[in-house]
N, C-alpha and C. Protein backbone atom coordinates (compact mmCIF):
# COMPACT_ATOMS: atom_id res chain seq x y z
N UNK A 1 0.86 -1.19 0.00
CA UNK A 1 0.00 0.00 0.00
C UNK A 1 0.90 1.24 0.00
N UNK A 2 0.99 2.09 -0.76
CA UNK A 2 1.53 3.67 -1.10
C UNK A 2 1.53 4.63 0.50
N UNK A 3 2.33 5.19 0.89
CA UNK A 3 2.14 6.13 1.63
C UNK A 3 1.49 7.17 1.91
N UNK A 4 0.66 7.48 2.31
CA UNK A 4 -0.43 8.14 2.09
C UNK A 4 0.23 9.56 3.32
N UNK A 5 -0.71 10.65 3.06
CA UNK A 5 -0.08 11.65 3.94
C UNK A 5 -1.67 11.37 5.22
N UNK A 6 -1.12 12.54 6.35
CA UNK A 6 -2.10 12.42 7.49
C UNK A 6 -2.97 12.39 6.98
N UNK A 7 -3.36 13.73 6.02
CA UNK A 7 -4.67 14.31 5.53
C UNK A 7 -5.61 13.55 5.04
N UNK A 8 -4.54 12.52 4.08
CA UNK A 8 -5.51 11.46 3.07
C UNK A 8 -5.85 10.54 4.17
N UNK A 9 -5.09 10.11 5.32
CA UNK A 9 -5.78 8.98 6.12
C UNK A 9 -6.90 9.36 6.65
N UNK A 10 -6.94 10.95 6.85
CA UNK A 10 -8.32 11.73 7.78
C UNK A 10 -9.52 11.47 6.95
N UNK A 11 -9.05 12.12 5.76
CA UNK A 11 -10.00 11.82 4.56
C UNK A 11 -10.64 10.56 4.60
N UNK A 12 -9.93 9.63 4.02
CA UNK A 12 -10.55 8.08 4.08
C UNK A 12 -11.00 7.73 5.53
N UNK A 13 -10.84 8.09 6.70
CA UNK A 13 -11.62 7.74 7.71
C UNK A 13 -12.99 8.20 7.82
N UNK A 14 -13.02 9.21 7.29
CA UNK A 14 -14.23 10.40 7.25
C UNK A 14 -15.29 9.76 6.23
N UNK A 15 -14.42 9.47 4.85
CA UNK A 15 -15.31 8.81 4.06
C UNK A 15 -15.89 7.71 4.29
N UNK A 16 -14.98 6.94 5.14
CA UNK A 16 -15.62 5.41 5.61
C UNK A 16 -16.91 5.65 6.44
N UNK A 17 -17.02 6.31 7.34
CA UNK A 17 -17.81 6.51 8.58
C UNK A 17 -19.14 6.99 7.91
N UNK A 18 -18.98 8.39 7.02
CA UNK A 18 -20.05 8.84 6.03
C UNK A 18 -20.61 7.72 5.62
N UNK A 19 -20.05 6.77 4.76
CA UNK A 19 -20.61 5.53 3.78
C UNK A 19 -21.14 5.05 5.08
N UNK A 20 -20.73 4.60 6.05
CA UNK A 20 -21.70 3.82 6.95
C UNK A 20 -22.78 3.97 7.17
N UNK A 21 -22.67 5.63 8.04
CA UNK A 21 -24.05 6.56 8.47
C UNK A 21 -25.26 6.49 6.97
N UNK A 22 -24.52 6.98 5.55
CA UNK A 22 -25.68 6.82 4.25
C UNK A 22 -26.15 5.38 4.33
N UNK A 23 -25.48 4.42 4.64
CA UNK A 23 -26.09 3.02 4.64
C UNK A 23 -26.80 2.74 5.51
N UNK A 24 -26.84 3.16 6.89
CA UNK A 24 -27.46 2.81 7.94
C UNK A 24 -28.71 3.96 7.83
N UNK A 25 -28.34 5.05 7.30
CA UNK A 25 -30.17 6.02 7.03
C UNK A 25 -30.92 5.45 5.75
N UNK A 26 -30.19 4.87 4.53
CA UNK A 26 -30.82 4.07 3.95
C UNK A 26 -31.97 3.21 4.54
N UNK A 27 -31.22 2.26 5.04
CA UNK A 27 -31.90 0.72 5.41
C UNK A 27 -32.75 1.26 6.30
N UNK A 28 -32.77 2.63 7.58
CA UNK A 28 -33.68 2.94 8.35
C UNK A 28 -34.90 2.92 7.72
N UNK A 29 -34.79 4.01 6.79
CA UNK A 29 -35.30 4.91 5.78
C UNK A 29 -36.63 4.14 5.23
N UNK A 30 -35.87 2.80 4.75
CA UNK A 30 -36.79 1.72 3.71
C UNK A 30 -37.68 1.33 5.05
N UNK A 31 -37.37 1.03 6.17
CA UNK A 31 -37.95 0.07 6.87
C UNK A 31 -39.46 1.52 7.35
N UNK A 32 -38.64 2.22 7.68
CA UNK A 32 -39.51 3.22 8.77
C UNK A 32 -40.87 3.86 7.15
N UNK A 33 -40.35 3.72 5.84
CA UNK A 33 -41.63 4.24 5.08
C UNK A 33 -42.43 2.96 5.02
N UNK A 34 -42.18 1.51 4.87
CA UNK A 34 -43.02 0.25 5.18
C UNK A 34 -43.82 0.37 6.48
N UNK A 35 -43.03 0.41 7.49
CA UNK A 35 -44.51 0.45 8.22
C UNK A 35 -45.05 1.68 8.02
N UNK A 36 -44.48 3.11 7.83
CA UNK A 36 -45.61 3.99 7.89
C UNK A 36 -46.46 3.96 6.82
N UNK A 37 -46.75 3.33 5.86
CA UNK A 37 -47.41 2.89 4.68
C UNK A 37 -48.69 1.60 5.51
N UNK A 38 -48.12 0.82 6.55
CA UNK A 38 -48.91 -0.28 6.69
C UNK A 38 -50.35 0.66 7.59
N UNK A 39 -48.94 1.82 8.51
CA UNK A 39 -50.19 2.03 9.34
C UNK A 39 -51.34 3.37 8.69
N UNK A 40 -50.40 3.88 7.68
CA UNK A 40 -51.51 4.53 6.96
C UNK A 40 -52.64 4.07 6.53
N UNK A 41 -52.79 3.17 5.94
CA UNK A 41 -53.34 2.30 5.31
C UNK A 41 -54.25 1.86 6.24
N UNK A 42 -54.07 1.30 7.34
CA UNK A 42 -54.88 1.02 8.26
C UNK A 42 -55.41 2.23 9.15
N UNK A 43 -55.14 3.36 9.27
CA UNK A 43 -55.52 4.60 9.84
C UNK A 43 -56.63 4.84 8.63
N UNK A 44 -56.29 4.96 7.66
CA UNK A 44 -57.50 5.37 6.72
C UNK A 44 -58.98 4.28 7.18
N UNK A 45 -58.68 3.13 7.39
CA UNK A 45 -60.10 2.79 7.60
C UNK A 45 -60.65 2.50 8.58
N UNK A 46 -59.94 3.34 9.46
CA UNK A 46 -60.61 3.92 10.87
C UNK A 46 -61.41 5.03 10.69
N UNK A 47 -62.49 5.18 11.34
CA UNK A 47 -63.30 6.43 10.95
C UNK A 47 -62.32 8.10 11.02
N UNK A 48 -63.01 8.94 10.29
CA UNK A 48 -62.20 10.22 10.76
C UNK A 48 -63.50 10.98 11.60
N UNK A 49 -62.04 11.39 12.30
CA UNK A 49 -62.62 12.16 13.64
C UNK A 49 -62.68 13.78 13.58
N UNK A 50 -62.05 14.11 11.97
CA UNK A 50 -61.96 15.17 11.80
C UNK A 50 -63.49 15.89 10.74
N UNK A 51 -63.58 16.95 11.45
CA UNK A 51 -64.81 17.61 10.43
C UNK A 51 -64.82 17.73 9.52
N UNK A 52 -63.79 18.44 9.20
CA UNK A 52 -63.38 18.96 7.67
C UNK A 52 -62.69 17.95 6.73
C-alpha cells in the first residue's frame, strides 16, 4: 500500500464513517416508510374524527 499523507488517512476515515451513516439512514429509511405505509393504510379505515 503507497504512503499516504495524514490528511488522506483523515480523509478516508471520514469517508468510511459517512458511507456507513448513508447506509445505515438508507436501510432505516426503507424500513420506517413500510410500516408507515402499513399504518396509513390502516388509519385510513378507521373512521375520521376530523370535520373537515
Amino acid at each position: 500500500m503507497p504512503q499516504l499523507s495524514p490528511l488522506n488517512w483523515i480523509l478516508l476515515f471520514l469517508l468510511f464513517w459517512a458511507a456507513v451513516l448513508v447506509v445505515s439512514v438508507l436501510i432505516w429509511w426503507t424500513k420506517k416508510n413500510s410500516f408507515a405505509c402499513m399504518t396509513s393504510k390502516k388509519a385510513s379505515i378507521l373512521e375520521n374524527k376530523w370535520n373537515w
